[in-house]
Protein backbone atom coordinates (compact mmCIF):
# COMPACT_ATOMS: atom_id res chain seq x y z
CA UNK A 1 15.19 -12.78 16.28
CA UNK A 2 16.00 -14.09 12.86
CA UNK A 3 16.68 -11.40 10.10
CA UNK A 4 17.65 -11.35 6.36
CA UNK A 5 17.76 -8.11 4.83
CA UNK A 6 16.40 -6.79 1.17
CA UNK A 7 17.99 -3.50 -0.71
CA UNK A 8 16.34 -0.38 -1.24
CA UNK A 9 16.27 -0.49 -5.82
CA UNK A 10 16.50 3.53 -6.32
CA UNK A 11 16.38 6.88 -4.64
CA UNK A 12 18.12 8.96 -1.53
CA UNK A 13 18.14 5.34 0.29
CA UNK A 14 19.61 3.18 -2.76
CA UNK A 15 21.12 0.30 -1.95
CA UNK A 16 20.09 0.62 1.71
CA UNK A 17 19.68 -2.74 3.27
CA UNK A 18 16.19 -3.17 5.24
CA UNK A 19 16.57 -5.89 7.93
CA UNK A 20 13.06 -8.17 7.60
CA UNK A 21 12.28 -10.81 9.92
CA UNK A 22 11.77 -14.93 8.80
CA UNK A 23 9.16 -16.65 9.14
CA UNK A 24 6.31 -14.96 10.82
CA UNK A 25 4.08 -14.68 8.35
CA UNK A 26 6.26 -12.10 6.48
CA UNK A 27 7.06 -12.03 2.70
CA UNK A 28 8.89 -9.41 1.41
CA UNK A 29 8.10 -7.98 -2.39
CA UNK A 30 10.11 -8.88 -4.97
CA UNK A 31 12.86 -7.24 -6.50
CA UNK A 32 11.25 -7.85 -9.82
CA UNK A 33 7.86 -6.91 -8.60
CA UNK A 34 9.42 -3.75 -6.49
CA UNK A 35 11.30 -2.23 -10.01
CA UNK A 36 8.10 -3.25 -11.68
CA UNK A 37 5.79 -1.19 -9.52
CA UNK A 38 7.62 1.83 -9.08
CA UNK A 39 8.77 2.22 -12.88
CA UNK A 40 4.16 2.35 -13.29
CA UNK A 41 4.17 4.61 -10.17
CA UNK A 42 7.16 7.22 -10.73
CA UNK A 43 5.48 9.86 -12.17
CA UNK A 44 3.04 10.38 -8.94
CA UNK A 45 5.91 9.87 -5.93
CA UNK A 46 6.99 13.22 -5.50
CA UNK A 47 5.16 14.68 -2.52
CA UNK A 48 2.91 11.45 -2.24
CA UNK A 49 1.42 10.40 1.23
CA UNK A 50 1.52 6.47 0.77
CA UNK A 51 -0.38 4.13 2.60
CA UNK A 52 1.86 0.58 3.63
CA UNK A 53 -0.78 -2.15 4.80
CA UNK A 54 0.30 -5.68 5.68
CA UNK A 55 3.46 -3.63 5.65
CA UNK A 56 6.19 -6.61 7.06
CA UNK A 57 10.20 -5.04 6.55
CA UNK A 58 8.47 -2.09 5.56
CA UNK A 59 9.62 -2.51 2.09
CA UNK A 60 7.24 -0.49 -0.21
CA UNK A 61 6.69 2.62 1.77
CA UNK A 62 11.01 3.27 2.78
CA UNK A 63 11.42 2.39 -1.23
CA UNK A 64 8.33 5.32 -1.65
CA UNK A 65 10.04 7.39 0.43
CA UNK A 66 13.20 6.84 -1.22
CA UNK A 67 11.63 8.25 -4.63
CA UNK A 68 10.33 11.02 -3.16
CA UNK A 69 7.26 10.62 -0.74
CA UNK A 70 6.47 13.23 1.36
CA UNK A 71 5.02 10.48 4.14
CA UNK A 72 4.28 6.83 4.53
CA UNK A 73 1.68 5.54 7.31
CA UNK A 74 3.21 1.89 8.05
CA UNK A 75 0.46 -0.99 9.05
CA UNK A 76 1.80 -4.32 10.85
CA UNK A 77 0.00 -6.84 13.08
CA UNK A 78 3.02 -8.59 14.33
CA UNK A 79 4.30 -6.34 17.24
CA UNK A 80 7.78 -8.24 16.93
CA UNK A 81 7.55 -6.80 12.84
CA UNK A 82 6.33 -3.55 13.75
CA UNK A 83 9.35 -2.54 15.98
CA UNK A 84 12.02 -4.12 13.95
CA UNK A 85 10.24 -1.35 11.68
CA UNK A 86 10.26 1.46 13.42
CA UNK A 87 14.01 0.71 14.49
CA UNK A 88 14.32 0.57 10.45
CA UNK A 89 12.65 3.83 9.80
CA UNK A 90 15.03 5.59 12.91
CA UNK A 91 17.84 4.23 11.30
CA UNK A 92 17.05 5.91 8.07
CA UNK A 93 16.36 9.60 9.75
CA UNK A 94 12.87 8.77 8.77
CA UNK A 95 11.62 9.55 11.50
CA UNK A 96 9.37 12.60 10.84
CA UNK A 97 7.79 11.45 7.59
CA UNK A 98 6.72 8.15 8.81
CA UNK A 99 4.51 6.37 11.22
CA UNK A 100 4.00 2.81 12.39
CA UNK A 101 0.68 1.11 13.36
CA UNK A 102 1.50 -1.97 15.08
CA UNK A 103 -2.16 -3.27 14.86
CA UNK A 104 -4.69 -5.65 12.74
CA UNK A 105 -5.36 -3.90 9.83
CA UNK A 106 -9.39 -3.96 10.11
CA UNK A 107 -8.64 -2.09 13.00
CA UNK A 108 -6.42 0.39 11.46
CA UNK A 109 -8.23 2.07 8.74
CA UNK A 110 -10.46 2.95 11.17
CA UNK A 111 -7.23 4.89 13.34
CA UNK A 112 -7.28 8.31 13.96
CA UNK A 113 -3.75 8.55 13.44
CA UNK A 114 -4.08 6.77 9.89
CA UNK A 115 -7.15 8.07 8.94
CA UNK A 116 -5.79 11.95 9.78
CA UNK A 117 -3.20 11.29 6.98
CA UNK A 118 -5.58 10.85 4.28
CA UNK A 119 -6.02 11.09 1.75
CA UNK A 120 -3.25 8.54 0.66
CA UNK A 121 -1.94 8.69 -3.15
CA UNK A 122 -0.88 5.33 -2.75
CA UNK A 123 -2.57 2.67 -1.04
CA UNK A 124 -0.75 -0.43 -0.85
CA UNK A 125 -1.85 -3.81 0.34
CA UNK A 126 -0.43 -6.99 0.47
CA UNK A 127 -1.73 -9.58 2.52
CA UNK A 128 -0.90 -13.18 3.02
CA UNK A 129 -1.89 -15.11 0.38
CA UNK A 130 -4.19 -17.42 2.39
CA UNK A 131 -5.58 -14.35 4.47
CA UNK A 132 -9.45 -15.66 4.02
CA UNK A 133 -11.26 -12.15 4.89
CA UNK A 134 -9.12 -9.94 1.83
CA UNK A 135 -12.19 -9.22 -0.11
CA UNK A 136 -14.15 -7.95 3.34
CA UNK A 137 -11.09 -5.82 3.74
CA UNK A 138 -10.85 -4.22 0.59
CA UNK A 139 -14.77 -3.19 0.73
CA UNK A 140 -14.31 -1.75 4.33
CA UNK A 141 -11.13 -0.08 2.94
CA UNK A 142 -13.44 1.72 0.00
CA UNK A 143 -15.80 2.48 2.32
CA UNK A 144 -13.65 4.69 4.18
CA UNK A 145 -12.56 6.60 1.86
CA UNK A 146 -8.65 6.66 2.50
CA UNK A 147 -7.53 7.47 -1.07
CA UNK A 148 -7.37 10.68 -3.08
CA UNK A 149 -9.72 10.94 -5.97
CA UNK A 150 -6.85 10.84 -8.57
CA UNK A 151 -5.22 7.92 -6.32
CA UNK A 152 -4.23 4.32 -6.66
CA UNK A 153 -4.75 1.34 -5.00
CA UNK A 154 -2.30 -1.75 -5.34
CA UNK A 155 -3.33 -5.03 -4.25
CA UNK A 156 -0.68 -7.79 -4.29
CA UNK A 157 -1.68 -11.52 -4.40
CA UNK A 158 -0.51 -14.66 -5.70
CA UNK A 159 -0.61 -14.35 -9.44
CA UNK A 160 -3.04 -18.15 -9.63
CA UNK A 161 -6.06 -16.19 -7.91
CA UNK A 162 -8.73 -13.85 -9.56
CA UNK A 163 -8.91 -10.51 -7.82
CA UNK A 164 -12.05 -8.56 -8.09
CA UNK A 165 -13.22 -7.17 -11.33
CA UNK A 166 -14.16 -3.96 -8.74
CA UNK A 167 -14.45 -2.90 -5.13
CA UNK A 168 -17.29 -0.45 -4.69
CA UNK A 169 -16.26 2.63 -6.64
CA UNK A 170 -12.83 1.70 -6.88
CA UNK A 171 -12.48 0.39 -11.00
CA UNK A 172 -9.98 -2.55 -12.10
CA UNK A 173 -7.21 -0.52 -14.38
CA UNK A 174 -4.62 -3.26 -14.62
CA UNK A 175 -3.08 -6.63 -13.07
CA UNK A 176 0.96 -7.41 -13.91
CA UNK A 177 2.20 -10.94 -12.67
CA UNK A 178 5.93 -12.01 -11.96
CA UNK A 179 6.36 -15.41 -10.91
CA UNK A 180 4.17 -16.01 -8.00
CA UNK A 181 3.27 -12.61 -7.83
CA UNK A 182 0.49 -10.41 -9.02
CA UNK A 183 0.22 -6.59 -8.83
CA UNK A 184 -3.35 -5.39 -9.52
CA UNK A 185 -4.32 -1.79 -9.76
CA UNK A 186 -7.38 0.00 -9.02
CA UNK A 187 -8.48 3.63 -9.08
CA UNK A 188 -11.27 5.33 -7.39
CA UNK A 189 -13.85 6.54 -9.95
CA UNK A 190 -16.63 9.34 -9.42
CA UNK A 191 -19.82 8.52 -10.06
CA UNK A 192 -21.42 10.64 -13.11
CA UNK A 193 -24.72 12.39 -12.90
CA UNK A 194 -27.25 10.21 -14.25
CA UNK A 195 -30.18 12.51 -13.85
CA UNK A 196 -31.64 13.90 -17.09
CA UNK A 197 -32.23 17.80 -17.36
CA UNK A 198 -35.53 19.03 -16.40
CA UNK A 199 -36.04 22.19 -18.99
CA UNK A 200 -39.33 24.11 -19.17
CA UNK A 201 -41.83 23.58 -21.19
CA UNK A 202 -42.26 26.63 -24.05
């Protein structure tokens, strides 16, 4: 087994190195992207429950925990990934505030153990960038109603493609790009009462 290794950017962990495998499929975030998205997300870390899918080293959710996370649920198809992981996560007395799935994602949202952690502040995915079934994915992911109603969702891609202008209730709020890589943000959103007001007649 092949490993590099990537630093944690800020918090209890800082500086941290997080072993990640080569090759298989795996590309870790960014250091640019990483201090990008957790300088937007700072203000709700504290206490968040944070959702890691197409999670790889591991990367977002150990530098989530780092800022202050109360819990991360970890998502990872490659069984070879996924205990490299957990070994990470043991390593880092993180034990008790985190939890692995080594399974397909589809499969996943639809876990007991995942879905009796929601509802996640933080919902990150990040796919491969030729994964052909992403937008399928996100709509199942709406449907099931993971995130809080004040949460966000964070989609990574590569910054050439268009992600959707909206997944269900789930509105567009921003996309950031760095190099290669694109960040795009979404928020759950309430439908409004439409209805008019039935008042009697004098």
């Amino acid at each position: 087994m092949i490993t590099s290794s990537i630093r944690v950017v800020s918090g209890l962990l800082k500086g941290r190195k997080i072993p990640t495998l080569q090759g298989h499929g795996i590309r870790p975030t960014s250091l640019r992207a990483r201090e990008a998205l957790f300088s937007i997300l700072g203000p709700v870390m504290p206490g968040a429950c944070v959702a890691d899918l197409f999670a790889g080293s591991g990367s977002i959710g150990i530098e989530a925990l780092s800022r202050g996370a109360a819990k991360a649920v970890f998502v990872e198809h490659s069984s070879e990934a996924g205990r490299l992981l957990e070994h990470t996560l043991t390593q880092f007395k993180l034990g008790t505030q985190s939890r692995v799935l080594i399974q397909d994602v589809a499969l996943a949202i639809q876990n007991s153990l995942l879905v009796g952690w929601q509802p996640f502040d933080v919902l990150y995915v990040d796919p491969p960038y030729r994964y052909e079934h992403t937008h399928d994915l996100l709509i199942q992911m709406e449907h099931a109603n993971l995130v809080a109603s004040t949460g966000q969702i964070i989609y990574e891609h590569f910054s050439k493609s268009t992600p959707p202008s909206s997944i269900g209730t789930w509105i567009h709020t921003r996309t950031a790009k760095y190099g290669d890589t694109a960040l795009t943000f979404y928020q759950p959103q309430t439908p409004t009462e439409t209805m008019p007001i039935l008042r009697p007649k004098p």
